[in-house]
C-alpha atoms as a PDB file:
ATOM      1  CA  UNK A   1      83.830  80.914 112.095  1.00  0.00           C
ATOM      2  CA  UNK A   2      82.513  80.806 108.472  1.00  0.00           C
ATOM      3  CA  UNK A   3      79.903  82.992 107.625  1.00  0.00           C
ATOM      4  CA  UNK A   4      77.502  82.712 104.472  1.00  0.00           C
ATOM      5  CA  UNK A   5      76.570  85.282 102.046  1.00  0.00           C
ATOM      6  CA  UNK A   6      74.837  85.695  98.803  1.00  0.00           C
ATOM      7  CA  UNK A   7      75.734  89.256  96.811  1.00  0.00           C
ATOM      8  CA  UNK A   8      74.763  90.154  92.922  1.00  0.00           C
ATOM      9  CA  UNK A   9      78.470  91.679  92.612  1.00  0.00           C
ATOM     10  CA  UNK A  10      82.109  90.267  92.227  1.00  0.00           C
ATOM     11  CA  UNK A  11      84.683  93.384  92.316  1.00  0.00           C
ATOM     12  CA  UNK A  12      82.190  95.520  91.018  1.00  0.00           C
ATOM     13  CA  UNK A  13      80.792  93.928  87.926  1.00  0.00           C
ATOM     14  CA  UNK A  14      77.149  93.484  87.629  1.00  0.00           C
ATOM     15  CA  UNK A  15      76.201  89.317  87.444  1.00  0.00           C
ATOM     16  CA  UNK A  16      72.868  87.769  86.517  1.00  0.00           C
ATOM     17  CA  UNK A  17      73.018  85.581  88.892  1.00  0.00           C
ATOM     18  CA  UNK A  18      73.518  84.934  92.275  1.00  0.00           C
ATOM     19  CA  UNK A  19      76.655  84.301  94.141  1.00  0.00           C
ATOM     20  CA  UNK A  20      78.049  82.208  96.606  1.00  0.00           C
ATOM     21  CA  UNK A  21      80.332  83.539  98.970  1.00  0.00           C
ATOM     22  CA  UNK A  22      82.354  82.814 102.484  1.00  0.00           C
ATOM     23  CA  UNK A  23      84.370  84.644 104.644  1.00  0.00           C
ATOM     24  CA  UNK A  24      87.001  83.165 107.385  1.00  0.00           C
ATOM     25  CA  UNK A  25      87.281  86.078 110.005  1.00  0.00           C
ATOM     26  CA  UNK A  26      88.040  88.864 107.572  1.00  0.00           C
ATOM     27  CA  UNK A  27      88.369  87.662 104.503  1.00  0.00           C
ATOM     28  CA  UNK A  28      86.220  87.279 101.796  1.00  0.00           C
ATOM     29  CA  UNK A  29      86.074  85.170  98.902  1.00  0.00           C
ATOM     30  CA  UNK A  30      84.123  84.090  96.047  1.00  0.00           C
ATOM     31  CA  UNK A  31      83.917  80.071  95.521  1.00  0.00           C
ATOM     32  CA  UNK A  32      81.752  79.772  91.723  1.00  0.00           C
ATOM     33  CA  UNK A  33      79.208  81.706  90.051  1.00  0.00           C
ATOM     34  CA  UNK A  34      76.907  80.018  88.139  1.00  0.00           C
ATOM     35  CA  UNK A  35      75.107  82.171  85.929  1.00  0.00           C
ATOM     36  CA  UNK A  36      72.019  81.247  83.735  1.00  0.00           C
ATOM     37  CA  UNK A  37      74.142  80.613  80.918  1.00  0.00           C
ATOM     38  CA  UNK A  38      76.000  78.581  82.678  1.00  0.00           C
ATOM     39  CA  UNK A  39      79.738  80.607  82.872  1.00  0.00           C
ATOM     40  CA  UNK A  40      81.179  79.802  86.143  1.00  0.00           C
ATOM     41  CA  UNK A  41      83.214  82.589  87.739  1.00  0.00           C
ATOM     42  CA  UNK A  42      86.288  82.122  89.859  1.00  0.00           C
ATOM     43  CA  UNK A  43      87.060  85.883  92.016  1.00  0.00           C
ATOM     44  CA  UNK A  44      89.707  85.214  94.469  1.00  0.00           C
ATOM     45  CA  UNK A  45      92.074  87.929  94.164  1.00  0.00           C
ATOM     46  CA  UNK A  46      90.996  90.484  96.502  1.00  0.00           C
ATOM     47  CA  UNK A  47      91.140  87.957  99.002  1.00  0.00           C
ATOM     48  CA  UNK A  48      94.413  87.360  98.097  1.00  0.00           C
ATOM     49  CA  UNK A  49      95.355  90.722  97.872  1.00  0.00           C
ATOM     50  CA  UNK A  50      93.789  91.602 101.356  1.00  0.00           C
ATOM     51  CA  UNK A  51      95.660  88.478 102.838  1.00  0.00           C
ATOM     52  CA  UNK A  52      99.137  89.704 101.250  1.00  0.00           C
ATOM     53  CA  UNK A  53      98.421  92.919 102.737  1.00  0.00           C
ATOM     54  CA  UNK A  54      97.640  91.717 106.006  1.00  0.00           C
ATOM     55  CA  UNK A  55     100.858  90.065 106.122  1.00  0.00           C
ATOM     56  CA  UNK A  56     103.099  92.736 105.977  1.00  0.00           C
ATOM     57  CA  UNK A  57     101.165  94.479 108.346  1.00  0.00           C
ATOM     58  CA  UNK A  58     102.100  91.424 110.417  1.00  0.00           C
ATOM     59  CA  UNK A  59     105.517  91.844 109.419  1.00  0.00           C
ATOM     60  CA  UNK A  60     106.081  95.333 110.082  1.00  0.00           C
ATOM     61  CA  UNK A  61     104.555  95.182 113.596  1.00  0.00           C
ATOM     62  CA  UNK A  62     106.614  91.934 114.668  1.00  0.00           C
ATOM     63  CA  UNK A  63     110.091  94.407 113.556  1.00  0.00           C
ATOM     64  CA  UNK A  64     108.398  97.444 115.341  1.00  0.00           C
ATOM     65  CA  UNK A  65     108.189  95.299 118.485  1.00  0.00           C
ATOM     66  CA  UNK A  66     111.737  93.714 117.899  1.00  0.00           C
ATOM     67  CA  UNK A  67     112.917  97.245 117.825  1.00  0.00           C
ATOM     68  CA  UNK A  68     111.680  98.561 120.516  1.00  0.00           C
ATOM     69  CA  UNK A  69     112.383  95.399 122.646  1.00  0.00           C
ATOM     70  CA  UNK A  70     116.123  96.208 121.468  1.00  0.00           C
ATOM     71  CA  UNK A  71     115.805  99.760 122.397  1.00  0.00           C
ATOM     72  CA  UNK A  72     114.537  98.669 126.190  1.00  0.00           C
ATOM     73  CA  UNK A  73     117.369  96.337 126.678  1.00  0.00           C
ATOM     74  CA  UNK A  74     120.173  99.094 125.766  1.00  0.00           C
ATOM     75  CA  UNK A  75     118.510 101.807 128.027  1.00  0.00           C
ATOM     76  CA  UNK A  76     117.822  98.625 130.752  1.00  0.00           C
ATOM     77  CA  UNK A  77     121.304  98.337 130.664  1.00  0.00           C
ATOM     78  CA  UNK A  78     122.399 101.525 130.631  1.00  0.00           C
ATOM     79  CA  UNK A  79     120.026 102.167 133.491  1.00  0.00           C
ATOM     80  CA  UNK A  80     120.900  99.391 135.997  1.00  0.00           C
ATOM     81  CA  UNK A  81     124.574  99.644 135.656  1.00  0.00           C
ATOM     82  CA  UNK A  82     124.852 103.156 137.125  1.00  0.00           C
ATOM     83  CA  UNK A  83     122.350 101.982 139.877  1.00  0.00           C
ATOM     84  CA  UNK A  84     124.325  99.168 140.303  1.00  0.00           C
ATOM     85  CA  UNK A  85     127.193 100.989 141.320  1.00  0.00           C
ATOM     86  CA  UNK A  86     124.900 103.749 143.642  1.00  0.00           C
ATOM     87  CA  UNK A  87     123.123 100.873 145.981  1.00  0.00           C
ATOM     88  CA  UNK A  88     127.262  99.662 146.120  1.00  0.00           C
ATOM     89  CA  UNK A  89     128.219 102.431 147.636  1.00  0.00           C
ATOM     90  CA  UNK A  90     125.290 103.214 149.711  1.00  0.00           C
ATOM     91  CA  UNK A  91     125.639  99.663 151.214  1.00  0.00           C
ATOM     92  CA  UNK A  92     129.329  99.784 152.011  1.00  0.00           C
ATOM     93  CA  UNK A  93     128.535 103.218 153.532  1.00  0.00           C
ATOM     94  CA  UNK A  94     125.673 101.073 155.928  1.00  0.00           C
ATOM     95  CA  UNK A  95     128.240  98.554 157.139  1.00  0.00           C
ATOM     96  CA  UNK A  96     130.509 101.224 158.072  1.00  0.00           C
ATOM     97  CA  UNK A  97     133.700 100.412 155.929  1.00  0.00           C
ATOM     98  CA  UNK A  98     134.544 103.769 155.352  1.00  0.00           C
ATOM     99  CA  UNK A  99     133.568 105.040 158.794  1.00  0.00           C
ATOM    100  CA  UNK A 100     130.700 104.520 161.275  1.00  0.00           C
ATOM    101  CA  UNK A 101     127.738 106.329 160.536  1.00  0.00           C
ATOM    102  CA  UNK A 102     124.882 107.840 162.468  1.00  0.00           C
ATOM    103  CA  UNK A 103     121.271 106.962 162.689  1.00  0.00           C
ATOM    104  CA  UNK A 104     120.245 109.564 160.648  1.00  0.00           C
ATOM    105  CA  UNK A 105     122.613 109.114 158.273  1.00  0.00           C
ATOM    106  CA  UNK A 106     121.832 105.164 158.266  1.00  0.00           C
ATOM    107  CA  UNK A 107     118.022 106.144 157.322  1.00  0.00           C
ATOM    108  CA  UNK A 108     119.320 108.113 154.010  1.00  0.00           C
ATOM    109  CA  UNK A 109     121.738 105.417 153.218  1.00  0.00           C
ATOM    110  CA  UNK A 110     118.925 102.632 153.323  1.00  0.00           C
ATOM    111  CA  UNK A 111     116.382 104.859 151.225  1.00  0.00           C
ATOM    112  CA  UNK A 112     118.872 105.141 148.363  1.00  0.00           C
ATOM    113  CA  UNK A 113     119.568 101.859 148.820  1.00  0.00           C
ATOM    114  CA  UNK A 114     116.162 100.467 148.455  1.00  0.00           C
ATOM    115  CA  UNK A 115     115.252 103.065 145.810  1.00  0.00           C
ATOM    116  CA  UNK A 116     117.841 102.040 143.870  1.00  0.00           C
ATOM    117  CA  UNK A 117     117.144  97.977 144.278  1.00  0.00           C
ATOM    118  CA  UNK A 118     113.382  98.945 143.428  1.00  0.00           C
ATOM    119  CA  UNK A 119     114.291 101.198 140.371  1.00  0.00           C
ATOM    120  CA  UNK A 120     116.611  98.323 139.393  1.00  0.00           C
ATOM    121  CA  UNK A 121     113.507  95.924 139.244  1.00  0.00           C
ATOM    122  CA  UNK A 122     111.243  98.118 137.261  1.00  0.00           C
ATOM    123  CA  UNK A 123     114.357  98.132 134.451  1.00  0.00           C
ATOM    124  CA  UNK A 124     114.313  94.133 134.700  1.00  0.00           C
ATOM    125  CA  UNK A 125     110.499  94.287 134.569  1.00  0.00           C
ATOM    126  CA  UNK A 126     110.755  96.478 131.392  1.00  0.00           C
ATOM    127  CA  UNK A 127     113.148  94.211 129.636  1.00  0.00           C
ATOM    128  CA  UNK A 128     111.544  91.187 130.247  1.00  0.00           C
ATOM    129  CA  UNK A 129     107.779  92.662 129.220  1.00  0.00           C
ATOM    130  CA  UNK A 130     109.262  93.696 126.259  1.00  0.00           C
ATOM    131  CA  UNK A 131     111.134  90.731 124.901  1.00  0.00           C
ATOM    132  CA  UNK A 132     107.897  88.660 125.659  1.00  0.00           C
ATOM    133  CA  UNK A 133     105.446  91.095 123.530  1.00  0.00           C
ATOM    134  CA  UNK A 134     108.317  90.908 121.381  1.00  0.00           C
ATOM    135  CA  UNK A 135     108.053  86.988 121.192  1.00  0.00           C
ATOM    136  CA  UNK A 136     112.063  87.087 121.779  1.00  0.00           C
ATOM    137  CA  UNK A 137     111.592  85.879 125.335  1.00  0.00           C
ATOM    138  CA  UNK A 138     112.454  82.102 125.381  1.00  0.00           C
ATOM    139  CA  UNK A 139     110.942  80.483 128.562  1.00  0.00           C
ATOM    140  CA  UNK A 140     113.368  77.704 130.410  1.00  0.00           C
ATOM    141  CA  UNK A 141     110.712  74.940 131.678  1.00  0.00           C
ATOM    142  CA  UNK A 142     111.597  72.483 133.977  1.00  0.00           C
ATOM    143  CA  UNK A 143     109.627  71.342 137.673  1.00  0.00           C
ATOM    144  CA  UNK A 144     109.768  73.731 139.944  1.00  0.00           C
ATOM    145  CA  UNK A 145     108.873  73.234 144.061  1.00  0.00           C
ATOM    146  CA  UNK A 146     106.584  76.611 144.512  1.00  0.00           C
ATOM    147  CA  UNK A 147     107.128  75.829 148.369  1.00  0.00           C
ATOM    148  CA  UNK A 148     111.177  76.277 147.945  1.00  0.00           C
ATOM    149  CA  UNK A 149     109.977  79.750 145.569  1.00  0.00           C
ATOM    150  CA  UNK A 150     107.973  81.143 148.175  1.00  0.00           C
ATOM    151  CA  UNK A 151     110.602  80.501 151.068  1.00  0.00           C
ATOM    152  CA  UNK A 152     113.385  82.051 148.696  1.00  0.00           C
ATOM    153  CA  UNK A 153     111.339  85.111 147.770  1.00  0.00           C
ATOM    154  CA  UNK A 154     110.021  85.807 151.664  1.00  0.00           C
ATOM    155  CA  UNK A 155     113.685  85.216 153.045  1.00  0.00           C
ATOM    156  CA  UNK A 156     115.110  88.120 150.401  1.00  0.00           C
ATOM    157  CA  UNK A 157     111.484  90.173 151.789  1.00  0.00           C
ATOM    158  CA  UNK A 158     111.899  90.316 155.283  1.00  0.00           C
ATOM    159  CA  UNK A 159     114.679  93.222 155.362  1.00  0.00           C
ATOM    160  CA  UNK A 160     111.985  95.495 153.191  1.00  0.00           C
ATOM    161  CA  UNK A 161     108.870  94.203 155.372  1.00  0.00           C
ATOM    162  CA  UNK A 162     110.916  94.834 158.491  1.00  0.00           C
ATOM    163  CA  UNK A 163     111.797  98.813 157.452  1.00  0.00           C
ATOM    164  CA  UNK A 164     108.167  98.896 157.119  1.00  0.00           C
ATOM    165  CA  UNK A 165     107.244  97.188 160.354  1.00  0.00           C
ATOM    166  CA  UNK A 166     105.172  94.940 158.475  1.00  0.00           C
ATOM    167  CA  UNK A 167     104.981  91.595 158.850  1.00  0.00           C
ATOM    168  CA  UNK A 168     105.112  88.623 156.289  1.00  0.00           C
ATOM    169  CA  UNK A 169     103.223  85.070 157.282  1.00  0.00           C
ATOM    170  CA  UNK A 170     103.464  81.948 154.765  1.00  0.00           C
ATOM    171  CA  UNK A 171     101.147  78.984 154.423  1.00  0.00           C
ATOM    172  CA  UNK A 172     102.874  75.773 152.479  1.00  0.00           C
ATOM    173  CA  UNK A 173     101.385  72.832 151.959  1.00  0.00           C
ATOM    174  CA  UNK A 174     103.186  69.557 153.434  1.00  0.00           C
ATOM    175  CA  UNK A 175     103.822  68.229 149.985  1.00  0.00           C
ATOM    176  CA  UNK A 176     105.310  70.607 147.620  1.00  0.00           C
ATOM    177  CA  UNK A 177     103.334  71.279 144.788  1.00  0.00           C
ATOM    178  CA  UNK A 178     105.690  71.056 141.372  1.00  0.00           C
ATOM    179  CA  UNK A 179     104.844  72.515 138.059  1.00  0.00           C
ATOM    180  CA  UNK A 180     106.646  72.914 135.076  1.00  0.00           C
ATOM    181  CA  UNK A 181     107.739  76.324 134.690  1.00  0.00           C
ATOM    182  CA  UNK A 182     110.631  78.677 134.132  1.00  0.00           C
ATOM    183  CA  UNK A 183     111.841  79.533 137.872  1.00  0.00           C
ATOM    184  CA  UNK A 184     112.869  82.995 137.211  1.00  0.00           C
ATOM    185  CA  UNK A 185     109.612  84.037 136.092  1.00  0.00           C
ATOM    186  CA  UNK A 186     107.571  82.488 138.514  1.00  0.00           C
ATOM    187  CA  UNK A 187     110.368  83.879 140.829  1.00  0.00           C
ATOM    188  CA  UNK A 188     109.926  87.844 139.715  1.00  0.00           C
ATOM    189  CA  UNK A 189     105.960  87.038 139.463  1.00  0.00           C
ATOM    190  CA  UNK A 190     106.388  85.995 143.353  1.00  0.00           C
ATOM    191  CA  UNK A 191     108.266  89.163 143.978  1.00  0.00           C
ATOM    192  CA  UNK A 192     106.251  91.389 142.412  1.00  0.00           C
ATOM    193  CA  UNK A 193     102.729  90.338 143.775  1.00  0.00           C
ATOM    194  CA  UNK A 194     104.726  90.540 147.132  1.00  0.00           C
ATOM    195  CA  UNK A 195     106.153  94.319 147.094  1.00  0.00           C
ATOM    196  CA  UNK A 196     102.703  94.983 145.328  1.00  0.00           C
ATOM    197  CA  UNK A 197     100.871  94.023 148.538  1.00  0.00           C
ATOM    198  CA  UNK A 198     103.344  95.549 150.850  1.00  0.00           C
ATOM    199  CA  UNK A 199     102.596  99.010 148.987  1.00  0.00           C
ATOM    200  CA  UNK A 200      99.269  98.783 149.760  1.00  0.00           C
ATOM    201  CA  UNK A 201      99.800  97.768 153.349  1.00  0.00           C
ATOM    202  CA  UNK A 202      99.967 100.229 155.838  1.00  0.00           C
ATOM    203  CA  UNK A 203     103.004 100.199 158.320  1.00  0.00           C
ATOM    204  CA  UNK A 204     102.353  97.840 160.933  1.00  0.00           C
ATOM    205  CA  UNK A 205     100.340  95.607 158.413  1.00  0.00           C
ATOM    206  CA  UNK A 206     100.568  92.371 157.237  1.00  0.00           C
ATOM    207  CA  UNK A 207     101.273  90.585 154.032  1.00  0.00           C
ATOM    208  CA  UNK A 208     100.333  86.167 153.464  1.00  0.00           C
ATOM    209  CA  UNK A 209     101.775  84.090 150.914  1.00  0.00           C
ATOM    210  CA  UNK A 210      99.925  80.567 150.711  1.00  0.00           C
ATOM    211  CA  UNK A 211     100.561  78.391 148.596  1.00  0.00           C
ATOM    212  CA  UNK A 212      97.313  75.749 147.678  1.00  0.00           C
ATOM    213  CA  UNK A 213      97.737  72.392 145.669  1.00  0.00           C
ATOM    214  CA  UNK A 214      94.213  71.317 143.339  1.00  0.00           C
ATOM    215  CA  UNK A 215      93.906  68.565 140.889  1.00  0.00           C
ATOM    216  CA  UNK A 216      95.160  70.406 137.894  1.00  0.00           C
ATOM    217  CA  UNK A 217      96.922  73.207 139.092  1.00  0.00           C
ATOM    218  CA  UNK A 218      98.546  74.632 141.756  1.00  0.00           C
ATOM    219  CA  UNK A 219      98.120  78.644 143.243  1.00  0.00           C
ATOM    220  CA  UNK A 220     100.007  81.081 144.720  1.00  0.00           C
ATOM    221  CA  UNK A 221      98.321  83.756 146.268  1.00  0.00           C
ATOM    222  CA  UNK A 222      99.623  87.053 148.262  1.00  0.00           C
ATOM    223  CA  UNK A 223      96.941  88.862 150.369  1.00  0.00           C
ATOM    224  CA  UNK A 224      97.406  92.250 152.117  1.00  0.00           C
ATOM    225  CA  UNK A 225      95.174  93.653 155.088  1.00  0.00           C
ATOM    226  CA  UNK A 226      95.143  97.053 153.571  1.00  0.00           C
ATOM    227  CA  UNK A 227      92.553  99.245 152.034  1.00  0.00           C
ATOM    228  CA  UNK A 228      91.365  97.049 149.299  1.00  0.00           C
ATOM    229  CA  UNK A 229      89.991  98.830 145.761  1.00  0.00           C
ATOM    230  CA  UNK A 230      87.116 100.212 144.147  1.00  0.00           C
ATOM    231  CA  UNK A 231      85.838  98.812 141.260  1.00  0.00           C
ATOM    232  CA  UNK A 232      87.421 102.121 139.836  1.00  0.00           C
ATOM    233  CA  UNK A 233      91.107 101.095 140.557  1.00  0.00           C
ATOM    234  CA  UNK A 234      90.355  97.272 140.146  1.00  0.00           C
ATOM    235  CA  UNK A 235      89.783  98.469 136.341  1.00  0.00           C
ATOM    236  CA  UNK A 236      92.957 100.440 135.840  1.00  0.00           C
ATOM    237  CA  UNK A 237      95.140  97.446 137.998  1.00  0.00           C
ATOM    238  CA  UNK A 238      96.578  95.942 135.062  1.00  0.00           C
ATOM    239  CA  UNK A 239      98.111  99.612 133.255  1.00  0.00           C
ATOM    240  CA  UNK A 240     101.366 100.368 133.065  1.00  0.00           C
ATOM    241  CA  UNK A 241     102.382 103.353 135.349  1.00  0.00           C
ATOM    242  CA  UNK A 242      98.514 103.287 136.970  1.00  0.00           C
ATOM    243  CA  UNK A 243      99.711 101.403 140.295  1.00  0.00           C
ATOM    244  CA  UNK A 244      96.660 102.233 142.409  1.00  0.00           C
ATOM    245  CA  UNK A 245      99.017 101.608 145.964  1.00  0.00           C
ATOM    246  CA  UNK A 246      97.938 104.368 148.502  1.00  0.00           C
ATOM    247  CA  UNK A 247     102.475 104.933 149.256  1.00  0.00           C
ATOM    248  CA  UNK A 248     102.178 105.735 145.456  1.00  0.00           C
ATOM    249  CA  UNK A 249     105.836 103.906 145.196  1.00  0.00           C
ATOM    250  CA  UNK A 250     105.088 102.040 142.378  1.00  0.00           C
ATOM    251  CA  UNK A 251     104.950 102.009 139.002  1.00  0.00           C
ATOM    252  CA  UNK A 252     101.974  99.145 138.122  1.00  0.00           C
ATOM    253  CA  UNK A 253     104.582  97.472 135.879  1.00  0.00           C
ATOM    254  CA  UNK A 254     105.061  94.511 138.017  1.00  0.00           C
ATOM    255  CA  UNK A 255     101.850  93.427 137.651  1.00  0.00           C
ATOM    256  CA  UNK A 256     101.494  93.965 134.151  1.00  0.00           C
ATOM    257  CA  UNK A 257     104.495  91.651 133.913  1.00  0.00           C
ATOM    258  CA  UNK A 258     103.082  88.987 136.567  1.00  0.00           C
ATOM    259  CA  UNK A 259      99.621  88.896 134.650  1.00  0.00           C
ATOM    260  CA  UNK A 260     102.011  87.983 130.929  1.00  0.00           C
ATOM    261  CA  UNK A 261     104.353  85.748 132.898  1.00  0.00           C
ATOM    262  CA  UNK A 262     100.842  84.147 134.116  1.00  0.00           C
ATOM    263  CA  UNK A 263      99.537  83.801 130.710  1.00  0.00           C
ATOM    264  CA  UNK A 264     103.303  82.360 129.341  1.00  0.00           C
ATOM    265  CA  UNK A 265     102.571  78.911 131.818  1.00  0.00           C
ATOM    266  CA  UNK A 266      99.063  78.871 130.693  1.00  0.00           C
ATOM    267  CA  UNK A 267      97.513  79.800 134.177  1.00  0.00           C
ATOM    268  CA  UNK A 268      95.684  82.779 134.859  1.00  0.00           C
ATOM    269  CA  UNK A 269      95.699  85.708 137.313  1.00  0.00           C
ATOM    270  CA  UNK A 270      92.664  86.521 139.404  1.00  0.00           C
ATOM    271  CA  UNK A 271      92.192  88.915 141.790  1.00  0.00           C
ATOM    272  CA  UNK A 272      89.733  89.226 145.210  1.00  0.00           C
ATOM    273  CA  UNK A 273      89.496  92.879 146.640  1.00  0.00           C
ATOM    274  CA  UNK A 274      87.062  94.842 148.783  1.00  0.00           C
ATOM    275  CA  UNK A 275      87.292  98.695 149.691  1.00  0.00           C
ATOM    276  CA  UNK A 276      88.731  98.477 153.278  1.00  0.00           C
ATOM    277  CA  UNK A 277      89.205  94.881 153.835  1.00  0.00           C
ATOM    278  CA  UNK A 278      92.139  94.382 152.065  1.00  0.00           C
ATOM    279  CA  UNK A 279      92.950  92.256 148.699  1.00  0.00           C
ATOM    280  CA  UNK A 280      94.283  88.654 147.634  1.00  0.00           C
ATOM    281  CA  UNK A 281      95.797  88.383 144.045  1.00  0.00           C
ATOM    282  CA  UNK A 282      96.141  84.438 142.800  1.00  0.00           C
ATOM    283  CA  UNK A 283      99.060  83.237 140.763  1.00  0.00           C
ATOM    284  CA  UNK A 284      96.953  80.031 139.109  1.00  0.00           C
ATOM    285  CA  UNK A 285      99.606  77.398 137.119  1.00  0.00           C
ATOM    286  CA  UNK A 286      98.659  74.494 135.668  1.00  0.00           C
ATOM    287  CA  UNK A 287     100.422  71.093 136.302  1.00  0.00           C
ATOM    288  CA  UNK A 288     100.919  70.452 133.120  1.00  0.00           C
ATOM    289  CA  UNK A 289     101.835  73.288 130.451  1.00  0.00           C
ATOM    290  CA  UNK A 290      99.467  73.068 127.368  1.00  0.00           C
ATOM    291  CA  UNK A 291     101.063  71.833 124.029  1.00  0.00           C
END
């Protein structure tokens, strides 16, 4: 927005006259002076200056962020491979191939293993947040069936939901709504809402995915039958490390992530809670990805 001024000063020196002057955002700028004697004045060069300066600013933040998006992917890497190797062993340990195993024993085996699959996820998460702040995340669009999404993300659920006694429900529509999308995004986004909800589902709870088809866009939307949130925790929902869940197993990354994956289509994420009646968090995505 321009914005109009008139001032008796142009870097600092006195004028008769008056002067004409605009700004655009920050920036200020002097167009002509006319004074009485008719001497017309051309004072750009603080602008100019300030713009220059502004620039490297730019620069300098855009190489900070590079760096540290470098920096995550080294210690993401560093991190998963170990844990990589730890839910390997636990695993082989569950299906007995060194040597059966008792039903206490099974319980330890499939906490490490899960902790390890979850820790593994909040390294991904990590990486991919940063490389998109970074602007080094490039995003591979093509039509995607959210109905196949759903199914594939609920089928790799179940195992989780049924350690939890919780159940998971979906709701497709008969036609499959397609937008245009990068899968594995929309894939971790699907993921994340759902372990989200399941933390703040009680054992013996349940968890619903629906997926709903409007004219310009189509929604995904998880909903849990748990305690719901204050208006306190809705505020702090979207901080890293602030995850709000009553188990207190999470981190509050994943949604950070879902809510930039959200904003990467062009869609939005919205979110529907009330203190003990549970809470609904919608994946919006347009049809058709703005220009």
């Amino acid at each position: 927005m321009h914005k109009w001024a008139w001032s008796g000063a142009v870097a600092g020196a006195a004028l008769a006259g008056p002067v004409l002057a605009w700004s655009v955002g920050s920036l200020w700028a002097v167009v002509a002076v006319v004074l009485p004697a008719g001497v017309a004045v051309l004072a750009v060069r603080a602008a100019e200056r300030r713009a220059a300066g502004l620039g490297a600013e730019l620069a300098e933040a855009r190489r900070t962020a590079a760096a540290r998006a470098d920096l995550v992917a080294a210690v993401s890497h560093d991190v998963r491979t170990p844990l990589a190797m730890v839910k390997v062993a636990a695993d082989l340990l569950l299906q007995g191939t060194p040597g059966e195993v008792n039903e206490r024993q099974r319980r330890f085996l499939t906490t490490i293993s899960d902790q390890a699959d979850q820790t593994i996820a909040i390294a991904e998460d990590l990486l991919v947040q940063s490389r998109i702040e970074a602007g080094m995340f490039a995003a591979r669009l093509a039509p995607v069936d959210l109905n196949r999404l759903v199914a594939d993300a609920v089928r790799g659920l179940r195992p989780l939901a049924e350690q939890r006694d919780q159940r998971i429900t979906v709701d497709l529509p008969r036609l499959p709504p397609v937008v245009t999308a990068d899968e594995r995004l929309v894939t971790r986004a699907i993921v994340n809402l759902s372990t989200n909800a399941m933390r703040f589902t009680a054992n013996g709870g349940m968890v619903v995915l629906r997926v709903i088809d409007n004219d310009d866009s189509a929604v995904i939307s998880v909903t849990d039958d748990g305690a719901g949130m204050t208006p306190q925790a809705r505020e702090k929902l979207f901080r890293p490390f602030v995850s709000g869940a009553p188990l207190a197993d999470g981190t509050g990354l994943g949604l950070v992530l879902t809510r930039q994956i959200a904003l990467l289509h062009g869609g939005r994420l919205l979110v529907d809670t009330t203190p003990r009646r549970g809470t609904t968090i919608m994946l919006r995505l347009p049809h058709r990805r703005n220009p």
